[in-house]
Every structure is written in structure tokens, then in C-alpha cells.
Protein backbone atom coordinates (compact mmCIF):
# COMPACT_ATOMS: atom_id res chain seq x y z
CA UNK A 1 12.09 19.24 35.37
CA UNK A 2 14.93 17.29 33.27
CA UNK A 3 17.89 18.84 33.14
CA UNK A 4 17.49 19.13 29.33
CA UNK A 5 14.49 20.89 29.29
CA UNK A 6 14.90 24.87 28.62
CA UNK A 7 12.84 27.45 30.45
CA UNK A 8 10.36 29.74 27.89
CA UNK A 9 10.79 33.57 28.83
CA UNK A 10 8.58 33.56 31.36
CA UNK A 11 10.46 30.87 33.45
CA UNK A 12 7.91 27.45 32.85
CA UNK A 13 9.77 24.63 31.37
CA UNK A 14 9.85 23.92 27.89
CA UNK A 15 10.30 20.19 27.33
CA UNK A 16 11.75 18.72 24.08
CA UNK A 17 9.34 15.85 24.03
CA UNK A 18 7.37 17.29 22.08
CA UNK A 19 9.71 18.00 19.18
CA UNK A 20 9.92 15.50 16.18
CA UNK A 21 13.90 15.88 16.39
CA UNK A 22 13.70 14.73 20.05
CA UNK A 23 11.84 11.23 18.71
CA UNK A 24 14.28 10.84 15.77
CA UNK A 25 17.07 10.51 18.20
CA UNK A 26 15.38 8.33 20.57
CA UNK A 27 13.97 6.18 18.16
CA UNK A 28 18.53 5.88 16.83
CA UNK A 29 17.46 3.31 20.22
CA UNK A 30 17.29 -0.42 19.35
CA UNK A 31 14.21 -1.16 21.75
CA UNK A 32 12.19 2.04 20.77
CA UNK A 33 8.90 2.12 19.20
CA UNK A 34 9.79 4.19 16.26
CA UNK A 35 12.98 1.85 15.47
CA UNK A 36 10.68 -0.83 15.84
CA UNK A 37 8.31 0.43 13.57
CA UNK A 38 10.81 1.41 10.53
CA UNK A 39 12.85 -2.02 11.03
CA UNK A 40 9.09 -3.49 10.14
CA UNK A 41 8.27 -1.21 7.20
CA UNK A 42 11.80 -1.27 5.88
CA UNK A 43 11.47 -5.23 5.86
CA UNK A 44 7.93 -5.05 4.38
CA UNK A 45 9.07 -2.58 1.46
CA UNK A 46 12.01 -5.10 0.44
CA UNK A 47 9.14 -8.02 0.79
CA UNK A 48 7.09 -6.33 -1.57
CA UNK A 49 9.19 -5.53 -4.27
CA UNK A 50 10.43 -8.87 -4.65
CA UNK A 51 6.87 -10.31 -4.71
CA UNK A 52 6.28 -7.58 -7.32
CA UNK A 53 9.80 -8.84 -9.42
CA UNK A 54 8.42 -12.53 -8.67
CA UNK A 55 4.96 -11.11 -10.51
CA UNK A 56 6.89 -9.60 -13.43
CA UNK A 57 9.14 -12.43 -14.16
CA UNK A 58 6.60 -15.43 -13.89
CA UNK A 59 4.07 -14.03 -16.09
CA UNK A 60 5.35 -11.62 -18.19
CA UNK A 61 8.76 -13.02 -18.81
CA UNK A 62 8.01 -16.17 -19.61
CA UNK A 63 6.13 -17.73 -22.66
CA UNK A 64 4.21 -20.03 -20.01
CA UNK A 65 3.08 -16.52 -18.38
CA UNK A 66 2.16 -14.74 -21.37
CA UNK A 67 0.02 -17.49 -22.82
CA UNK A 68 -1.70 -17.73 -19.70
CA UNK A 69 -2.43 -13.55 -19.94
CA UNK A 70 -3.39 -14.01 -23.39
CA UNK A 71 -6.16 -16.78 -22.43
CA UNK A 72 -7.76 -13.86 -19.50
CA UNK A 73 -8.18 -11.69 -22.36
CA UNK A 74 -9.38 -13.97 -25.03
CA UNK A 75 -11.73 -14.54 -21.89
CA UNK A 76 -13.44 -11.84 -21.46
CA UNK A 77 -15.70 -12.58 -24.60
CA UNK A 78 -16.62 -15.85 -23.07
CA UNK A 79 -16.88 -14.89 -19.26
CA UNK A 80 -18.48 -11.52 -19.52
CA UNK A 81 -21.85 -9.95 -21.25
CA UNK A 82 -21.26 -6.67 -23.19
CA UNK A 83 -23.44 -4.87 -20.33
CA UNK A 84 -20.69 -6.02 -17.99
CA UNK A 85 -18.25 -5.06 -20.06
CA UNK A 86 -19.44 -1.62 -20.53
CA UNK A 87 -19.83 -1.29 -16.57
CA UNK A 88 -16.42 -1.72 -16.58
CA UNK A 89 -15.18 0.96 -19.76
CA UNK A 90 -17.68 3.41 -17.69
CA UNK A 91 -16.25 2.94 -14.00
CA UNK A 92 -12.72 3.47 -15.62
CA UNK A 93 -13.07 6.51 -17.44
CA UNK A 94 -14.35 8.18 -14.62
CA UNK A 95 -10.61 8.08 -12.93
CA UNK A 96 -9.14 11.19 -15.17
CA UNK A 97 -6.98 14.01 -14.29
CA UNK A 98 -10.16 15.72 -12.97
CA UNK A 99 -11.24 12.81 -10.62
CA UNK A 100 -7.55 11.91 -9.61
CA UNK A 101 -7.27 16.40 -8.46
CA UNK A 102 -10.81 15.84 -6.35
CA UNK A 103 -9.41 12.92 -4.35
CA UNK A 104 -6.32 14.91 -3.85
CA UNK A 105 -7.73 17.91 -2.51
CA UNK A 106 -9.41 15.07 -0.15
CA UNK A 107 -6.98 14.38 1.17
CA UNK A 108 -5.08 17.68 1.46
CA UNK A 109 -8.35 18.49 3.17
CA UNK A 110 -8.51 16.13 5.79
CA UNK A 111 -4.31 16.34 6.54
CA UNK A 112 -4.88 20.16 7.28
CA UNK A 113 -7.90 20.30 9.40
CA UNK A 114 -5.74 17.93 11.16
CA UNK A 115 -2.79 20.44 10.58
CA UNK A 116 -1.13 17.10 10.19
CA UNK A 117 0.94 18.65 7.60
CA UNK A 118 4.03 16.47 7.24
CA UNK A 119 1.27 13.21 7.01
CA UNK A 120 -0.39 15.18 4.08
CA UNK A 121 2.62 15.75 1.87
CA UNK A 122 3.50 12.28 2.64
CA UNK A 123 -0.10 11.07 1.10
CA UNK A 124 0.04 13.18 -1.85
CA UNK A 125 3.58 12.08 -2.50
CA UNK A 126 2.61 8.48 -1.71
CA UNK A 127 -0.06 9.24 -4.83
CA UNK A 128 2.01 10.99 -6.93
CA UNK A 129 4.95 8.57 -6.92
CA UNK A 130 2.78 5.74 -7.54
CA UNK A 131 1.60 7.30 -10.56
CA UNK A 132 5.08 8.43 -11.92
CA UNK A 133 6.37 5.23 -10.97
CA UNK A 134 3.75 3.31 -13.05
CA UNK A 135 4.45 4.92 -15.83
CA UNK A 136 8.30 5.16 -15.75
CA UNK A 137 7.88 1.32 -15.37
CA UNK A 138 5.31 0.80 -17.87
CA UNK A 139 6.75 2.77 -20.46
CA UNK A 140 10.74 2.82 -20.01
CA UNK A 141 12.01 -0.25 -17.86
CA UNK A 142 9.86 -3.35 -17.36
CA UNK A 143 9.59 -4.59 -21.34
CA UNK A 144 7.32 -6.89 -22.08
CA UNK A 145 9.19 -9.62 -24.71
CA UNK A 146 7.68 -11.73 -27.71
CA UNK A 147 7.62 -15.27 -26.76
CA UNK A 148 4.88 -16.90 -27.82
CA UNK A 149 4.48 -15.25 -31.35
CA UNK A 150 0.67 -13.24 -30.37
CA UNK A 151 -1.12 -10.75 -32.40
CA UNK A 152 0.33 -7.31 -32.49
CA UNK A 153 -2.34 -5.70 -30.17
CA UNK A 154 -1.55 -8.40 -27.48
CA UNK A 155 2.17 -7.18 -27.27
CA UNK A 156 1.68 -4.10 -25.76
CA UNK A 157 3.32 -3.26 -22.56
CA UNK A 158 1.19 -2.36 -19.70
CA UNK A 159 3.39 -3.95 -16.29
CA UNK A 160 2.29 -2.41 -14.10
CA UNK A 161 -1.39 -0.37 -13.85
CA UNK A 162 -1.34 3.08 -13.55
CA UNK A 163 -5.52 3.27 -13.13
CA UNK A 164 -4.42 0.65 -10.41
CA UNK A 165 -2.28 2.01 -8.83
CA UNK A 166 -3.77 5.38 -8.58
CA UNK A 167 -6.84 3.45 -7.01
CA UNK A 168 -4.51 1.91 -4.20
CA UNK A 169 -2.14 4.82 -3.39
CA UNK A 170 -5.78 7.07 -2.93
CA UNK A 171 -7.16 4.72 -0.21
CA UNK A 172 -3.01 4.52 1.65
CA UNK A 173 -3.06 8.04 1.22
CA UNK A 174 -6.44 8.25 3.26
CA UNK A 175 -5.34 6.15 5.75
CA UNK A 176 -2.32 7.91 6.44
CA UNK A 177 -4.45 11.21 6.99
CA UNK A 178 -7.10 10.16 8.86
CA UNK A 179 -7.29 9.91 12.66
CA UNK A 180 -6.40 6.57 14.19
CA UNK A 181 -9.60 6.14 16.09
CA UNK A 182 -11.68 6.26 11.97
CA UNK A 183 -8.66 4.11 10.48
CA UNK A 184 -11.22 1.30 9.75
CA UNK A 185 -13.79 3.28 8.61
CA UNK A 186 -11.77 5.33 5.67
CA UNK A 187 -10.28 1.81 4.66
CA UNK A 188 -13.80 0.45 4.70
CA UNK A 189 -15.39 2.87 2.47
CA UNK A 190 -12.66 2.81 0.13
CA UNK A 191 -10.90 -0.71 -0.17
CA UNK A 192 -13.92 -2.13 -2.23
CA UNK A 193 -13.46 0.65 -4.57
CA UNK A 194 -9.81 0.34 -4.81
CA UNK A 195 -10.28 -3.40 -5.34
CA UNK A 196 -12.63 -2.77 -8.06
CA UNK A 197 -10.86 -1.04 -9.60
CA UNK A 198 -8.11 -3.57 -10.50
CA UNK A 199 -10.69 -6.19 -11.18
CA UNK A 200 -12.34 -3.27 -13.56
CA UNK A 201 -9.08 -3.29 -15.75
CA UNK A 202 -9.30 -6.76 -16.34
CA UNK A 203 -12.63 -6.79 -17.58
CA UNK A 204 -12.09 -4.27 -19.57
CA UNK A 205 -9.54 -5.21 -21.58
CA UNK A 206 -7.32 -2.57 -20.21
CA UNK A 207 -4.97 -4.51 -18.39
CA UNK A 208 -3.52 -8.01 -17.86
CA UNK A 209 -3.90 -9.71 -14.32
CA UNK A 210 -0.11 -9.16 -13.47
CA UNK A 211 -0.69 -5.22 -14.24
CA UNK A 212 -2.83 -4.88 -11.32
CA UNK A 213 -1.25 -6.99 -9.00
CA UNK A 214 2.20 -5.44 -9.84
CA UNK A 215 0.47 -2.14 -9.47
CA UNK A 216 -1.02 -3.28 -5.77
CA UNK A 217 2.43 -4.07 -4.75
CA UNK A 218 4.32 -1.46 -6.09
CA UNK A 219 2.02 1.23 -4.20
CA UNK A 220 2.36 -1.08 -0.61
CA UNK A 221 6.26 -0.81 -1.22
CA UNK A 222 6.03 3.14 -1.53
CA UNK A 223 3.96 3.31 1.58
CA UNK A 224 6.01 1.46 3.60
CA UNK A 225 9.32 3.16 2.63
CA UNK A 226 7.19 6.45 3.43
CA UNK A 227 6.32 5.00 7.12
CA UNK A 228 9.59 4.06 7.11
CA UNK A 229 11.24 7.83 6.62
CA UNK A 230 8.09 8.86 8.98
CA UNK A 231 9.50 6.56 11.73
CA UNK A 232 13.09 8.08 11.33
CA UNK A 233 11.11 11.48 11.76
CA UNK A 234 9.43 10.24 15.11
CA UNK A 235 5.92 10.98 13.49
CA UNK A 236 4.95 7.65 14.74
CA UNK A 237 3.52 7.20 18.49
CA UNK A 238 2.03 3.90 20.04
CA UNK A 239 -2.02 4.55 20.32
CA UNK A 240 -4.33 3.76 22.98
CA UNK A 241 -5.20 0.11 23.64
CA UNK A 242 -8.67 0.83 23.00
CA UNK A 243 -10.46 -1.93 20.53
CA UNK A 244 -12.56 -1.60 18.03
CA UNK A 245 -14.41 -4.76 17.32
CA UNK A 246 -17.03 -2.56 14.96
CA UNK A 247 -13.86 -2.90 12.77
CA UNK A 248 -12.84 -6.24 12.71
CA UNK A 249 -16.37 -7.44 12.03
CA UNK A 250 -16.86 -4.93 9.07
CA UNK A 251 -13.64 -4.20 7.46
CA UNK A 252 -10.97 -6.68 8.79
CA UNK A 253 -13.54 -10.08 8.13
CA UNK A 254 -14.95 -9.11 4.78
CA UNK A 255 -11.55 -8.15 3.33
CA UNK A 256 -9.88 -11.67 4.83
CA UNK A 257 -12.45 -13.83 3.31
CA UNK A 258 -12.09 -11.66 -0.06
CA UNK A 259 -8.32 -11.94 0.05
CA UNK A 260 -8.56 -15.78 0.95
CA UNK A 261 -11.24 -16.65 -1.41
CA UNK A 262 -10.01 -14.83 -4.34
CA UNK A 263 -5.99 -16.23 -3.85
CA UNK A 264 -7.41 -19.72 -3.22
CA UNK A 265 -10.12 -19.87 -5.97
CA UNK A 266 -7.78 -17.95 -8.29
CA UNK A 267 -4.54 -20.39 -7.59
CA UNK A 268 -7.13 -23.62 -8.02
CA UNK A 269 -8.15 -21.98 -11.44
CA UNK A 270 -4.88 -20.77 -12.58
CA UNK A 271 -3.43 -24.49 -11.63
CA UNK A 272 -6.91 -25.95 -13.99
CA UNK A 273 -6.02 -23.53 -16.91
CA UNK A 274 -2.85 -23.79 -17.20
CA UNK A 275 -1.91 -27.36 -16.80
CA UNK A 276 -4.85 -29.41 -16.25
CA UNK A 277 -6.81 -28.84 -19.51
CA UNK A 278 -5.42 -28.93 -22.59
CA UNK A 279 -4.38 -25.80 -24.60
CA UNK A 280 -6.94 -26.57 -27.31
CA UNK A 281 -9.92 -26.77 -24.55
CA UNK A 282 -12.64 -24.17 -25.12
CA UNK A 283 -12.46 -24.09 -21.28
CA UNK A 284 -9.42 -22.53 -20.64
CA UNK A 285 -10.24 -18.95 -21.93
CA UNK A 286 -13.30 -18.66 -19.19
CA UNK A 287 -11.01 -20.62 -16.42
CA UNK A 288 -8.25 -18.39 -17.31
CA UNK A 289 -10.50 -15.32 -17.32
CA UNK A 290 -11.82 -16.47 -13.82
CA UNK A 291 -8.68 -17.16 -12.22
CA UNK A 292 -7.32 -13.52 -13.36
CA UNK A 293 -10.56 -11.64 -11.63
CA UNK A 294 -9.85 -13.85 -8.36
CA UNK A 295 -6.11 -13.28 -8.02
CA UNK A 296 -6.84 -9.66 -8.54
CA UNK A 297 -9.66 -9.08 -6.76
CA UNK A 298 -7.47 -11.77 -3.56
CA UNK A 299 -4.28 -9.45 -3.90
CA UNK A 300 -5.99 -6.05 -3.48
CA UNK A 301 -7.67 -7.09 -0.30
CA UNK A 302 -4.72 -8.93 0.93
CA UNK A 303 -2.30 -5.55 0.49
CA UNK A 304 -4.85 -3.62 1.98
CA UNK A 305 -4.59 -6.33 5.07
CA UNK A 306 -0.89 -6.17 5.65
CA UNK A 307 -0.97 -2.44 5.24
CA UNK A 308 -3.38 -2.38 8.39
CA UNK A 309 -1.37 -4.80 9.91
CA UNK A 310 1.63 -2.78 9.45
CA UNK A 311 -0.13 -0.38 11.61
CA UNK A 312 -1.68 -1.72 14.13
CA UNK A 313 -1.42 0.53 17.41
CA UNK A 314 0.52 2.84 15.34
CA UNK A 315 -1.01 6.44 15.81
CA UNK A 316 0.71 8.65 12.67
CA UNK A 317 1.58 11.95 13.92
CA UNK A 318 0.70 11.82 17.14
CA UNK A 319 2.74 13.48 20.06
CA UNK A 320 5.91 11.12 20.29
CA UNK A 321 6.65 9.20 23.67
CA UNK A 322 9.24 9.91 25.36
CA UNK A 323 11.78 7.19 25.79
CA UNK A 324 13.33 5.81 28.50
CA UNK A 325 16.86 5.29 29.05
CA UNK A 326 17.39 1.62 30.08
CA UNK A 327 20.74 -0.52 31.96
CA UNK A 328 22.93 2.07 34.28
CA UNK A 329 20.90 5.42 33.80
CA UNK A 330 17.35 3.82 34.33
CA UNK A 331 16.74 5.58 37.08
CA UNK A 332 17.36 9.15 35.67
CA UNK A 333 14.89 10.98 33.70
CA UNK A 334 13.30 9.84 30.84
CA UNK A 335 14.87 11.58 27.16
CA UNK A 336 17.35 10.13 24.60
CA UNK A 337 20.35 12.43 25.82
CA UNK A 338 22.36 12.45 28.76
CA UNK A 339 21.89 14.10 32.06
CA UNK A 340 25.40 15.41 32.06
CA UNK A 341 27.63 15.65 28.59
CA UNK A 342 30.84 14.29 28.84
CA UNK A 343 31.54 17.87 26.33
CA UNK A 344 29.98 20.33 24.57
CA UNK A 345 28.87 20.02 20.90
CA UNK A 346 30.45 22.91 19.06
């Protein structure tokens, strides 16, 4: 027994290990796992907000951008049937208040079963910020200027999606909840759905293809300042080395040829319709149109990737490891705090 440990009343030791406290202060280490983790998120967070100011300033702050956004939707009547179109109306009305309280019971389901409780407030926050968020954005701060003189109804402000982003923060918010060992699965079952979703807004009319992306990487942000904080908590443990090839061959494959394919095929069409063609060219609406779909359907996949990437061998409230005390006191117990205080805390 350390000499940190306590004795319970009937005289077995007690260890601290176990206590998320006890892995916040280890993880204050340099070489831990959990500092490791949050230095990753934290620089992940800061990545994806500047992608997502990168997104907002190329397309919708600039005349180049907006005529561009304007061809995807002048598109739509050139790319896509009515039937399609109506698909698309139908699969978005279904995500109201009603559908939005059923997935978060989901989740609040799964996190207590697990009596992971700290993981489930952090999913439904995760979904409820993203939401807020959205429409704080949409409404308040990210304008959306006249610069190339279009029609009324094509000045509207929608940076970024909230049907989006609702769509994405669901399927983090399942991941975070889930068991490490069904990871895979829960993002299987639910990434195409989430990447619909996006691609759904498009063809409907409902949003432009910045709205989406925007939306994609405003909710990867939130979720990896929430891993971050979770890290600082020591709800974050190393999990076994066991692989799981059924998961690389069905999830991890399909959603890296999605996210390649639609970025590449969406960059080669957005390169055509933009500055290849000429404005007047009955061709640029559908290329436009195209390239939007891609790019959307490319960055939901590829946010979904780095998310899993982000946490690979990360088990989410597990039982922290203890850490080990490295240089001059390697050879005394293991635990972040001395084997003999210089004082006393008062």
C-alpha cells in the first residue's frame, strides 16, 4: 500500500486511483496520457475553427464565393428531378423538436445504463451547444453581405446549418456514450445519416454548400474542446490494444473513399465552374450544383474521420491509469503526489 492511500473503516486500503481528481493532477504531467490527449484536442479545436473562418470568408465574403453559391442553387433545377427534390424536403422535415428530444433521450439512455454520467451531460451539451451556436451565428454574428447584386430571396443568411449541425453533434454525441469496444459500430450506423443530411440541405434549397460545411466544423470544434475539459477531468484512459479490423473494413474504408472522392471530385468541379467555363455557360449551374453535393457530402465523412482519429485508443470514462512518477522518484510508488510532503496543505 502507497503511503497516500487511506484505510476505509474496516482497515482495507482505499486507493485514490480511482478518483477523477487523482487523474486531473497526474495528467498537470507533461508525458501523461490525459495531457497528451487535451494538448491534441485543444490543437484540433483551434484547427477547426480556422478552417471554419477560412469557409466563411472564401465563400460567403467574397463576391467570387457568393456567385459560386448562387450557381449550386440555380442548380438544383438542372441537376435534380422534382422526385429527388421532394426526397430531400421529406428527409428534412422529419428532424423537428420531436425527432431532435427522441435522439436525446438516446443518448441519455445509453450514458446511464452506462452510469457514465459526466460522458452523458457532455453529449447532450455537445448537442445543445451546437444548436445554440448555429443559430447565434446564423442569426446575430456571421452576416452575409451584398456583393454581387442577387435577388432578394438569395440574400438570406443561413452560415452555418443548424439541421446540420444537429445531424453531426447527434452521431459525436453517440460516440462519446457508447462503449469503446462498439465505437465503430454507432459511427457506422449513423455517419451516412449525418452525411445525408448536409447533402439533403443542399438539395433542398435549404442551405448553401458553405452552411453545411461550416456547420460540420463548428460541431468537431465543440467536441474537441469537450474532450479537451474531459481530459483535464481524467475521464480519459488508454484502451486495450485489441483491433478491430471488422471496423476498418466497414466504417473506416467506406468513409475514406467518401471523404476522398467527394473533396477531390468536388475541388475538380468547383475549379471547372468557377474558372474554367465561362459565366454565361449553361454548364456551370449543374457543375456548380455537383461540386456543392461532393464537397459536402467529402467534408462530413472527413470530420467524422479525424474525430475517430482523435480517439483512437482513447477509452472515455474508463477507470484512469495511474501514473508513474519518472527521473529521481521512479522507483517509488506509482501516484502524482509525493511520498513524503515537504508541508502540510492547510
Amino acid at each position: 500500500m502507497a503511503h497516500y492511500d487511506r484505510h476505509r473503516t474496516d482497515g482495507t486500503p482505499q486507493s485514490l486511483t480511482g478518483t477523477w481528481w487523482y487523474a486531473a493532477v497526474a495528467g498537470e504531467a507533461a508525458d501523461s496520457f490525459s495531457a497528451r490527449v487535451r494538448k491534441r484536442m485543444r490543437r484540433a479545436c483551434l484547427g477547426s475553427v480556422l478552417l471554419m473562418a477560412v469557409v466563411y470568408a472564401g465563400l460567403v465574403l467574397t463576391a467570387t464565393g457568393q456567385r459560386w453559391e448562387n450557381a449550386v442553387l440555380a442548380g438544383r433545377f438542372t441537376g435534380e428531378t422534382l422526385a429527388a427534390a421532394h426526397e430531400a424536403n421529406s428527409t428534412l422535415q422529419h428532424i423537428t423538436v420531436y425527432s431532435l428530444a427522441v435522439a436525446l433521450l438516446v443518448l441519455t439512455g445509453i450514458g446511464m445504463l452506462r452510469r457514465r454520467y459526466t460522458l452523458t451531460v457532455t453529449a447532450l451539451g455537445l448537442v445543445a451547444v451546437s444548436l445554440f451556436l448555429a443559430e447565434v451565428l446564423r442569426r446575430l454574428l456571421l452576416a452575409r453581405p451584398d456583393l454581387v447584386e442577387a435577388p432578394a430571396h438569395l440574400m438570406r443568411n443561413s452560415f452555418p446549418s443548424g439541421h446540420t449541425a444537429i445531424a453531426m453533434s447527434v452521431m459525436f454525441g453517440l460516440v462519446l456514450v457508447v462503449p469503446y469496444r462498439v465505437r465503430g459500430i454507432a459511427v457506422g450506423l449513423s455517419a451516412l445519416w449525418a452525411t445525408a443530411v448536409g447533402a439533403y440541405t443542399v438539395a433542398a434549397g435549404w442551405h448553401r454548400p458553405s452552411d453545411a460545411i461550416g456547420a460540420d466544423l463548428l460541431v468537431l470544434a465543440l467536441a474537441c474542446g469537450l474532450l479537451a475539459v474531459l481530459a483535464r477531468r481524467g475521464e480519459v484512459a488508454p484502451a486495450r490494444t485489441r483491433r478491430f479490423p471488422l471496423r476498418t473494413l466497414f466504417v473506416v474504408a467506406p468513409l475514406s473513399l467518401v471523404a476522398v472522392g467527394g473533396l477531390g471530385t468536388g475541388i475538380v468541379l468547383l475549379v471547372d465552374s468557377m474558372y474554367v467555363l465561362e459565366p454565361t455557360d449553361p454548364a456551370v449551374p449543374r457543375l456548380a450544383y455537383r461540386a456543392g453535393q461532393a464537397l459536402v457530402a467529402g467534408t462530413g465523412a472527413a470530420v467524422t474521420l479525424v474525430l475517430l482519429a482523435l480517439l483512437r485508443r482513447v477509452d472515455l470514462g474508463a477507470t484512469p491509469a495511474p501514473y508513474r512518477l519518472t527521473g529521481t522518484l521512479a522507483t517509488e510508488p506509482t501516484g502524482p503526489f509525493p511520498t513524503e510532503a515537504d508541508h502540510e496543505i492547510s
